[in-house]
Protein backbone atom coordinates (compact mmCIF):
# COMPACT_ATOMS: atom_id res chain seq x y z
CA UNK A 1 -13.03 29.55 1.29
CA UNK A 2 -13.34 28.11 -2.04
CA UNK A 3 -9.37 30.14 -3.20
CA UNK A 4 -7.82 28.83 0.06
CA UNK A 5 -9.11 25.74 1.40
CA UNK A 6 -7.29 25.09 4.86
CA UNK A 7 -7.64 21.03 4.64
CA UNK A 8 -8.31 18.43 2.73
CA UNK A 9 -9.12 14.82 4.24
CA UNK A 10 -9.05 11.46 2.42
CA UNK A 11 -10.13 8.39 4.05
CA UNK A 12 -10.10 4.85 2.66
CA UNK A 13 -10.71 1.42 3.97
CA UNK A 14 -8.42 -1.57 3.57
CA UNK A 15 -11.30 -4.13 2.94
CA UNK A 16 -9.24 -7.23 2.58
CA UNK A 17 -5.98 -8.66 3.43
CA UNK A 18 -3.66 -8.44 0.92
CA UNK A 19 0.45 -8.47 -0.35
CA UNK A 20 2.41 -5.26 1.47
CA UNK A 21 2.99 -4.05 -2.12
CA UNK A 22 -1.17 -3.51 -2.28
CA UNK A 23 -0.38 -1.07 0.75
CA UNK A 24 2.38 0.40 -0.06
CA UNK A 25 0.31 1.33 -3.85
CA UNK A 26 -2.54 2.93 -2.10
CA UNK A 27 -0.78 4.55 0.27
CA UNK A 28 1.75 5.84 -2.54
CA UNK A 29 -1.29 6.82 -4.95
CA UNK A 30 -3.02 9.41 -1.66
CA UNK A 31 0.38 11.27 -1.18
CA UNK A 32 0.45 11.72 -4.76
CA UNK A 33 -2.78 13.04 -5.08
CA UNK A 34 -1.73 15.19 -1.71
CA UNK A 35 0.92 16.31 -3.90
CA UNK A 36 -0.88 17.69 -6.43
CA UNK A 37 -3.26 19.14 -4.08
CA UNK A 38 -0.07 20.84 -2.67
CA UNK A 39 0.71 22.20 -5.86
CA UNK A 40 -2.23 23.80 -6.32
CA UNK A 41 -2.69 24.97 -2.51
CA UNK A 42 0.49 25.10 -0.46
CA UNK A 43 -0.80 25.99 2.70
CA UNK A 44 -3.04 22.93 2.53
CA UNK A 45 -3.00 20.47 5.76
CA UNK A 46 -3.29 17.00 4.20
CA UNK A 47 -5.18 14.40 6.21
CA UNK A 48 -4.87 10.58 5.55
CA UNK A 49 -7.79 8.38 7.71
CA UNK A 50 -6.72 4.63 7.01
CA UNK A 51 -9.15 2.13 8.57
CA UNK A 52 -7.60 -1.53 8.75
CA UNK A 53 -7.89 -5.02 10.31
CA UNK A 54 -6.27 -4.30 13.73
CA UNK A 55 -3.80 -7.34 12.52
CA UNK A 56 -2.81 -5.20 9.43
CA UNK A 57 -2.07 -1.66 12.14
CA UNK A 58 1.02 -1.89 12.52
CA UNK A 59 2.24 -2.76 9.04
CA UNK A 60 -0.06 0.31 7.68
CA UNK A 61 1.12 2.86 10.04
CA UNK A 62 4.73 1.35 8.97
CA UNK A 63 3.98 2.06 5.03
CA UNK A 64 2.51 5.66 5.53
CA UNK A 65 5.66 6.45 7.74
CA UNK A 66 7.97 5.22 4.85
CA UNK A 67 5.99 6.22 1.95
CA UNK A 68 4.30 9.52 2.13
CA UNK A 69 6.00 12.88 1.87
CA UNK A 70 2.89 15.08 1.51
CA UNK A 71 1.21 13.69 3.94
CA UNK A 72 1.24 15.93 7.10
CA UNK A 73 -0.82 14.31 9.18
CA UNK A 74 -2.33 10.50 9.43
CA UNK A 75 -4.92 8.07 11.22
CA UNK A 76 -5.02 4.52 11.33
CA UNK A 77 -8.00 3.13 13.07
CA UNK A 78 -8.00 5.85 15.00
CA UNK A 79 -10.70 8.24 13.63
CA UNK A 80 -12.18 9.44 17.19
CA UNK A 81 -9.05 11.55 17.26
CA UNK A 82 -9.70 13.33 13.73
CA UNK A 83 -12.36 16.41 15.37
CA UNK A 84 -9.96 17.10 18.13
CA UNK A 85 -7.18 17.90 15.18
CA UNK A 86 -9.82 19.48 13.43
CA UNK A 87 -10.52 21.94 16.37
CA UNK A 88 -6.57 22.91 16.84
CA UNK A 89 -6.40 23.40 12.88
CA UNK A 90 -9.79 25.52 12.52
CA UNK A 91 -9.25 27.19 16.04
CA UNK A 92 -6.62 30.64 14.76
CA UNK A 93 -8.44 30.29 11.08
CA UNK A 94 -12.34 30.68 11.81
């Protein structure tokens, strides 16, 4: 319900290939709003769906590992996996 959401998803899209740092910064800038989501709604399950270049995987998953605290769970490039989550967080709530 609207007083207790039980997720909250954010997706973005690394369109071009850039300096770590440009990573890092977007990465860094979704926790924080996670954070603040947190605040607000601490029973919250935080989602992060990255899609890269499959050259840029590694280094992505690498930032998000190092970089995000609120963060509790993440996908990079790997979005078909997102409904079975889904269905084990929805499955004791609905």
């Amino acid at each position: 319900n609207e007083h207790n959401p039980l997720v909250v998803i954010e997706a973005t899209e690394l369109i071009r290939i850039g300096k770590r740092s440009d990573i890092n910064k977007k990465v860094s800038y979704i926790d924080h709003r996670f954070q603040l989501i947190k605040l607000k709604y601490p029973k919250i399950k935080t989602i992060l769906v990255f899609n890269c270049l499959p050259s840029q995987q590694e280094l992505v998953n690498r930032c998000i590992r190092n970089y995000t605290i609120n963060t509790d769970y993440y996908f990079v490039n790997k979005i078909a996996k997102l409904p079975f989550l889904l269905h084990n967080l929805f499955k004791n709530k609905l």
